[in-house]
C-alpha atoms as a PDB file:
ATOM      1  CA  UNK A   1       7.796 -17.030  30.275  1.00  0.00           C
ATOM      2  CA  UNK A   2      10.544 -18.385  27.592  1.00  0.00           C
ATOM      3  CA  UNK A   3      11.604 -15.659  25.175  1.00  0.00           C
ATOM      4  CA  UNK A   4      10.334 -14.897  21.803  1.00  0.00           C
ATOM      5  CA  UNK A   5      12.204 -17.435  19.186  1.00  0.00           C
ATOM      6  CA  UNK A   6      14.612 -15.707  16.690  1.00  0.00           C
ATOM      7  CA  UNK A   7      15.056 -17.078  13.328  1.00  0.00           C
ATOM      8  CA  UNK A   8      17.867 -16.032  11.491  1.00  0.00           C
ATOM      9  CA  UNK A   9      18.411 -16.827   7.248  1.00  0.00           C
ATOM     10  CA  UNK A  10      20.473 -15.411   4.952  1.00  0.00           C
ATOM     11  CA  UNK A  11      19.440 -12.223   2.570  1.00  0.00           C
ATOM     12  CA  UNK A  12      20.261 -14.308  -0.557  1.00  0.00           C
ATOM     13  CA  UNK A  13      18.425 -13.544  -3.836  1.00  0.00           C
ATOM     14  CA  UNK A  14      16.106 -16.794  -4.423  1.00  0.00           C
ATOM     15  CA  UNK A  15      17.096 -16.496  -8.342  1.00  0.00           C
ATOM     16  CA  UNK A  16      21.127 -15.969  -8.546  1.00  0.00           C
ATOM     17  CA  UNK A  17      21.866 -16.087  -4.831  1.00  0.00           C
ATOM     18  CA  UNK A  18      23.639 -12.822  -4.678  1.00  0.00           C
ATOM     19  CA  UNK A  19      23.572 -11.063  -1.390  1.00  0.00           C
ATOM     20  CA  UNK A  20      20.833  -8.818  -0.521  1.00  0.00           C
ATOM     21  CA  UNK A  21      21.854  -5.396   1.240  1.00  0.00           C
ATOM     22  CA  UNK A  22      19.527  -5.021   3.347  1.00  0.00           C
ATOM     23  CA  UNK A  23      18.728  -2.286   6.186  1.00  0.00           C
ATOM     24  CA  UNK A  24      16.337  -2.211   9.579  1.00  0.00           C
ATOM     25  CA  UNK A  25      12.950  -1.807   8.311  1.00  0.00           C
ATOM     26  CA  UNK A  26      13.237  -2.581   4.760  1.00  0.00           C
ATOM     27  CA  UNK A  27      10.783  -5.054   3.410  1.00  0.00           C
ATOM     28  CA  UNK A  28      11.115  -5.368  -0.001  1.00  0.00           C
ATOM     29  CA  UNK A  29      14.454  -5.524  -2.215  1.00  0.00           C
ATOM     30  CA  UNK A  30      15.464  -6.172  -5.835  1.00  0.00           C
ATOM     31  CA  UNK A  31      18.221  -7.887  -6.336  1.00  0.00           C
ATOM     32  CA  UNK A  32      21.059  -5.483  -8.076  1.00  0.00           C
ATOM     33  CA  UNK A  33      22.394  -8.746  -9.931  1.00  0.00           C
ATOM     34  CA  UNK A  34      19.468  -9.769 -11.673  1.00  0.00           C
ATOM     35  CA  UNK A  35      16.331  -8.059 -11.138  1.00  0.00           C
ATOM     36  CA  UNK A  36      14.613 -10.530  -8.688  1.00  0.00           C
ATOM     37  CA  UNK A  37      12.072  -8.365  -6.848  1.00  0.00           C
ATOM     38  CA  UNK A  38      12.016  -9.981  -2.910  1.00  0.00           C
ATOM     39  CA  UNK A  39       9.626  -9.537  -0.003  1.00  0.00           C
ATOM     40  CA  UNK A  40      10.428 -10.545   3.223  1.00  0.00           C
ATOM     41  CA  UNK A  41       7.468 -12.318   5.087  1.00  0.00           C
ATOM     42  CA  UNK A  42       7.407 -13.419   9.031  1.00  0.00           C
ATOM     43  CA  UNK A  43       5.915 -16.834   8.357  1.00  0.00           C
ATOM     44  CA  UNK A  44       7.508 -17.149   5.265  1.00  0.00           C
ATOM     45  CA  UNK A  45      11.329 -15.707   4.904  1.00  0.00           C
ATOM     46  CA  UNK A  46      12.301 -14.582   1.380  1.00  0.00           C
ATOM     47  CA  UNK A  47       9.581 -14.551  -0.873  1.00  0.00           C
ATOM     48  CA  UNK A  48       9.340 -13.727  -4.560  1.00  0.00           C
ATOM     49  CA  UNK A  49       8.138 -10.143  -5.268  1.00  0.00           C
ATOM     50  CA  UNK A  50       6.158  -8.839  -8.619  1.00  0.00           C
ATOM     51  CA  UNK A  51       7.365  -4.726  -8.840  1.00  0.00           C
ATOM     52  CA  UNK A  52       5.362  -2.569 -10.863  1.00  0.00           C
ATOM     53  CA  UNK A  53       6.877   0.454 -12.844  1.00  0.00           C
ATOM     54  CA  UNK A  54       4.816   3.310 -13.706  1.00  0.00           C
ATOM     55  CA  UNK A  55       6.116   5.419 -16.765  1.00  0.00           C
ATOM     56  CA  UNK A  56       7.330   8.843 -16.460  1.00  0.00           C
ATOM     57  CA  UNK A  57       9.848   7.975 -13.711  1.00  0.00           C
ATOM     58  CA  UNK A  58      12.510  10.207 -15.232  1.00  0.00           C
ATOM     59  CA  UNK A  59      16.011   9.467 -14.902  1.00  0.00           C
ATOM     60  CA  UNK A  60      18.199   9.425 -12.343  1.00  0.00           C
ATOM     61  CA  UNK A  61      15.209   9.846  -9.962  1.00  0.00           C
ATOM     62  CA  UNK A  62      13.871   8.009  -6.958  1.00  0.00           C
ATOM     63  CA  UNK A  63      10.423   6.618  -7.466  1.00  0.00           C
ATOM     64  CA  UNK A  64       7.802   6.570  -4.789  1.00  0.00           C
ATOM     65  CA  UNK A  65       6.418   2.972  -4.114  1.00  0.00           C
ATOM     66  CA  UNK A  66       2.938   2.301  -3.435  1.00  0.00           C
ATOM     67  CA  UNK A  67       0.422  -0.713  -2.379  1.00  0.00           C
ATOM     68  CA  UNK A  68      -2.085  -0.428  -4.915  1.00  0.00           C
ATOM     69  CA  UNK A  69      -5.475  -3.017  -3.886  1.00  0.00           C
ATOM     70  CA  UNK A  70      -8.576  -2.888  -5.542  1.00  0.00           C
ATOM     71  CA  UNK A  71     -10.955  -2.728  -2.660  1.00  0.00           C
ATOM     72  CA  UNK A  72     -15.313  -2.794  -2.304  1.00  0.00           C
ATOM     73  CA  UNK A  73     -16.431  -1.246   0.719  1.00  0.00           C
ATOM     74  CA  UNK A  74     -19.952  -1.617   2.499  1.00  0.00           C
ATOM     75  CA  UNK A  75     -20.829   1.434   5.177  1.00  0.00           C
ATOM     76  CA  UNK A  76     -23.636   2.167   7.525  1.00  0.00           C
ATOM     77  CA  UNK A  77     -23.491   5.299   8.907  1.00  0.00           C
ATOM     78  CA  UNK A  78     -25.005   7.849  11.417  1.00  0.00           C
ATOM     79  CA  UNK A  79     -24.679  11.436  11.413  1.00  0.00           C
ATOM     80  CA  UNK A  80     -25.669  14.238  14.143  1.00  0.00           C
ATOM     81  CA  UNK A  81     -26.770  16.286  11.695  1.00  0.00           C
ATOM     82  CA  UNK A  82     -26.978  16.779   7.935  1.00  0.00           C
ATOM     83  CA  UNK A  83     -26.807  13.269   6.100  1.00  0.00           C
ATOM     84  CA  UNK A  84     -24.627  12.938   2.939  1.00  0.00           C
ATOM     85  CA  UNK A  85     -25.773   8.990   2.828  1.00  0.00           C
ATOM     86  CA  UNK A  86     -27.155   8.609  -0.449  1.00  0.00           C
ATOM     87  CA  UNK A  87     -23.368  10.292  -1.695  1.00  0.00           C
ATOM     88  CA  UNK A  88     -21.513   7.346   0.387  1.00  0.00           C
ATOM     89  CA  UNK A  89     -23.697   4.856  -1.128  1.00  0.00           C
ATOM     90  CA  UNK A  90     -23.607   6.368  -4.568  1.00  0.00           C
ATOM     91  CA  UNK A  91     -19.763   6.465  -4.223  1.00  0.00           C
ATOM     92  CA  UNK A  92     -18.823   3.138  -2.280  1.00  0.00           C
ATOM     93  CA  UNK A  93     -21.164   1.255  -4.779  1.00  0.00           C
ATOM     94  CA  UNK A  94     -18.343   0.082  -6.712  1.00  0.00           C
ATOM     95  CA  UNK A  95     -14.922  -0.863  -6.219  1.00  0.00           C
ATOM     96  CA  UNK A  96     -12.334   1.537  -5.744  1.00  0.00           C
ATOM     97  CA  UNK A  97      -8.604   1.559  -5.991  1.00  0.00           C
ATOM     98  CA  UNK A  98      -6.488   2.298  -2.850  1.00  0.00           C
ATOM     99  CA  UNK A  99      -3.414   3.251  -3.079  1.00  0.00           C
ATOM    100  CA  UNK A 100      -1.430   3.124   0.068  1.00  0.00           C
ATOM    101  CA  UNK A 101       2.350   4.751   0.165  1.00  0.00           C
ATOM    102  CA  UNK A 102       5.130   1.974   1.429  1.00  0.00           C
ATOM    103  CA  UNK A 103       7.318   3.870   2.793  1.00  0.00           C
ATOM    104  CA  UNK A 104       8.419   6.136   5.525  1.00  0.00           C
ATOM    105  CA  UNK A 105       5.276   9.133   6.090  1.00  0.00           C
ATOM    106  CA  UNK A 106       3.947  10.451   8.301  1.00  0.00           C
ATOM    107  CA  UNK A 107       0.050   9.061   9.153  1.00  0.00           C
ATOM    108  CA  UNK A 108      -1.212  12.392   8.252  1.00  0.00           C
ATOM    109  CA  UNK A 109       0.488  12.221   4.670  1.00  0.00           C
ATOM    110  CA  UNK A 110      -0.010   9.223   4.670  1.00  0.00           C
ATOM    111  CA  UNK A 111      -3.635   9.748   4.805  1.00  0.00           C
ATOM    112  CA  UNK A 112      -3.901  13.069   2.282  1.00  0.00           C
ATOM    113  CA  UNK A 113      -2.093  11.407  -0.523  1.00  0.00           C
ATOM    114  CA  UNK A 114      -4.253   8.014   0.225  1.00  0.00           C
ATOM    115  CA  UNK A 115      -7.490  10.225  -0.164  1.00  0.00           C
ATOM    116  CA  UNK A 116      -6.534  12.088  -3.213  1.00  0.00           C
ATOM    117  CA  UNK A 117      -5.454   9.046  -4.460  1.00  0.00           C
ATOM    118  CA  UNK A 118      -9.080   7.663  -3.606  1.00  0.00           C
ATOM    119  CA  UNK A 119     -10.664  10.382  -5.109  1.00  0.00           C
ATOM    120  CA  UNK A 120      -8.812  10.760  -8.299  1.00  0.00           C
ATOM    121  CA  UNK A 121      -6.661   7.403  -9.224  1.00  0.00           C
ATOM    122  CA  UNK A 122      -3.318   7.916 -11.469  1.00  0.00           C
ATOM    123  CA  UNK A 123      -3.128   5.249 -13.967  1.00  0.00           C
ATOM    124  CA  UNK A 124      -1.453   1.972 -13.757  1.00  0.00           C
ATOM    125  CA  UNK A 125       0.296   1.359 -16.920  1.00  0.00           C
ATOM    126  CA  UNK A 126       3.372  -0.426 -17.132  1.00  0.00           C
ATOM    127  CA  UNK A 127       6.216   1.572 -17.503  1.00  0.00           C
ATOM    128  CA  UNK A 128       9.235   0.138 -19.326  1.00  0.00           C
ATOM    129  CA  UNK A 129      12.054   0.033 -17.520  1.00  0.00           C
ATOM    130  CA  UNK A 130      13.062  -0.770 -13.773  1.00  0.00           C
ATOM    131  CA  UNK A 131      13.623   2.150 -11.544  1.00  0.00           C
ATOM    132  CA  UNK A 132      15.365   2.835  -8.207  1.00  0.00           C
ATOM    133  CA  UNK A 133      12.776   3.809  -5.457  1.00  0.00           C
ATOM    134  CA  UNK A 134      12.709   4.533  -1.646  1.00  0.00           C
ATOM    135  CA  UNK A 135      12.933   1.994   0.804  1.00  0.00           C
ATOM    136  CA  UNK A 136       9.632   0.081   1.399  1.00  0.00           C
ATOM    137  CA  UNK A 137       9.041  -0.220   5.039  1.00  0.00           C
ATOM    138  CA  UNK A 138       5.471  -0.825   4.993  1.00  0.00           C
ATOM    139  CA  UNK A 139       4.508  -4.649   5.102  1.00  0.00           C
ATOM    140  CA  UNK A 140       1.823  -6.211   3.107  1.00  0.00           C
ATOM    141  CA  UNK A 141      -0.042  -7.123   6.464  1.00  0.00           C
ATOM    142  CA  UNK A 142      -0.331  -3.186   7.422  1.00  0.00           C
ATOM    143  CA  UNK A 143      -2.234  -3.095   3.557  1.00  0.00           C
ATOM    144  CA  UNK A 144      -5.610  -3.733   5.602  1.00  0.00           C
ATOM    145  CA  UNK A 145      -5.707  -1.487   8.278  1.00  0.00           C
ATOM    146  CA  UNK A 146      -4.495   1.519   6.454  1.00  0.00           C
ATOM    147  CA  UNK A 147      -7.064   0.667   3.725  1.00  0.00           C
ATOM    148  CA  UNK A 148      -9.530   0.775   6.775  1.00  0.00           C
ATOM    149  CA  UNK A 149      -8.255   3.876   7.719  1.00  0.00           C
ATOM    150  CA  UNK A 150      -8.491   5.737   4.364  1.00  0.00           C
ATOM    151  CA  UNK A 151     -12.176   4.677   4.197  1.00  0.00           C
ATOM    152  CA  UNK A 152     -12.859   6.431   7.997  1.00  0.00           C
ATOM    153  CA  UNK A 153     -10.656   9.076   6.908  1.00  0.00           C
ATOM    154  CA  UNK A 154     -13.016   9.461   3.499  1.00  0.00           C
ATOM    155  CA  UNK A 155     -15.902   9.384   5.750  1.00  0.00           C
ATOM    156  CA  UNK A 156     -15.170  11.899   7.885  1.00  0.00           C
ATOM    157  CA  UNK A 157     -14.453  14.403   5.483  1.00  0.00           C
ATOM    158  CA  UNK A 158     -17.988  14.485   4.114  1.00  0.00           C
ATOM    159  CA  UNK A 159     -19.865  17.688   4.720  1.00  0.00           C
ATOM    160  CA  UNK A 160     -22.058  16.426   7.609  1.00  0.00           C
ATOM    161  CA  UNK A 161     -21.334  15.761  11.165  1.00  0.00           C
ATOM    162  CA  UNK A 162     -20.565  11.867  11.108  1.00  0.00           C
ATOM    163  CA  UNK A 163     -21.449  10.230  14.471  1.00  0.00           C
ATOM    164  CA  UNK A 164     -21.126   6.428  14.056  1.00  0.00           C
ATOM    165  CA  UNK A 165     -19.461   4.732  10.884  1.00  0.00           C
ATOM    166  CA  UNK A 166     -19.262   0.613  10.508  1.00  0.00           C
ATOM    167  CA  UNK A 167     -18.275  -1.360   7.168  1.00  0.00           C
ATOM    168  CA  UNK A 168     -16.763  -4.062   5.855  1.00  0.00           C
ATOM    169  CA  UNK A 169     -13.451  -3.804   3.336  1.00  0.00           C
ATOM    170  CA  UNK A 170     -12.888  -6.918   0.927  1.00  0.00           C
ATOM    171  CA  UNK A 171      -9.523  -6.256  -0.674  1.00  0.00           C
ATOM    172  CA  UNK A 172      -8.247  -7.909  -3.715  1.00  0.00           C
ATOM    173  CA  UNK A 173      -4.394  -8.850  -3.679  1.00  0.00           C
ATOM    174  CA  UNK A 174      -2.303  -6.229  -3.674  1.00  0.00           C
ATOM    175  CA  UNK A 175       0.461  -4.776  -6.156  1.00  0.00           C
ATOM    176  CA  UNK A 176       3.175  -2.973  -5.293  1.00  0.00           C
ATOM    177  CA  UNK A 177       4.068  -0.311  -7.988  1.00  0.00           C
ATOM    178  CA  UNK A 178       6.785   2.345  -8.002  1.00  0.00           C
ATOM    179  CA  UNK A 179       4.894   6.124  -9.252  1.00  0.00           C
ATOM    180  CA  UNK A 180       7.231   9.399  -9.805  1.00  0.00           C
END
């Protein structure tokens, strides 16, 4: 068995070619020269990034950045007893917005902000102004599962006793946006 191939390129801004800091884990950068936001893909290397800023990231603060994807979910479900079905359908009729922290939490709080999030969606207006934010450590490719996850996390905290849960997730392309 030959070992895994290594490709190595250089953390260069694709717009001024400044260097790009850049520490274990991180995923996504912005450039400190001139804005550039940059996402770094396996396939791909250094891509160009879109950032989102909410408003009401005061100053001097660290904003919190977030995978937002607008998402329609299908479910079929079985319970053991009690049946909350016609509220699942009612709810996962439409499309919903996920919003999935990018960086460093625990699953668990991962998962309660994720389903409060769910449940009551902060707005996403465009703030004015670029902020600084934590390090985003959680790839676009992990977008799907954790999506997954929020929606079996959603359906097990219905009031009934949930025995069997399949569905199917189509997710729109995601955002990344940077909330207080």
């Amino acid at each position: 068995m030959s070992p895994a191939k290594v490709e190595l390129f250089a953390m260069q801004c694709l717009r001024c070619q400044q260097a790009i800091p850049a520490n274990p884990d991180e995923v996504i950068w912005v450039c400190a020269h001139c804005g550039q936001g940059l996402v770094l893909s396996d396939e791909q290397g250094l891509l160009p990034q879109v950032i989102h800023y909410s408003p009401g990231i005061a100053p001097n603060t660290i904003g919190k950045p977030v995978w937002v994807v607008n998402g329609q979910a299908a479910l079929q479900r079985e319970t053991y007893s009690g049946d909350n079905t016609r509220e699942m359908q009612e709810f996962w009729s439409q499309p919903h917005w996920f919003f999935i922290p990018a960086y460093d939490l625990a699953l668990s709080d991962l998962a309660e902000i994720g389903l409060r999030q769910l449940r009551q969606p902060p707005a996403l207006q465009e703030g004015a102004s670029p902020a600084t934010f934590l390090p985003v450590t959680v790839p676009p490719e992990d977008i799907r599962p954790l999506a997954e996850y929020l929606v079996q996390a959603f359906e097990a905290d219905r009031r009934d006793n949930l025995r069997a849960l399949t569905f199917t997730l189509q997710l729109g392309s995601p955002e990344l946006w940077i909330f207080p």
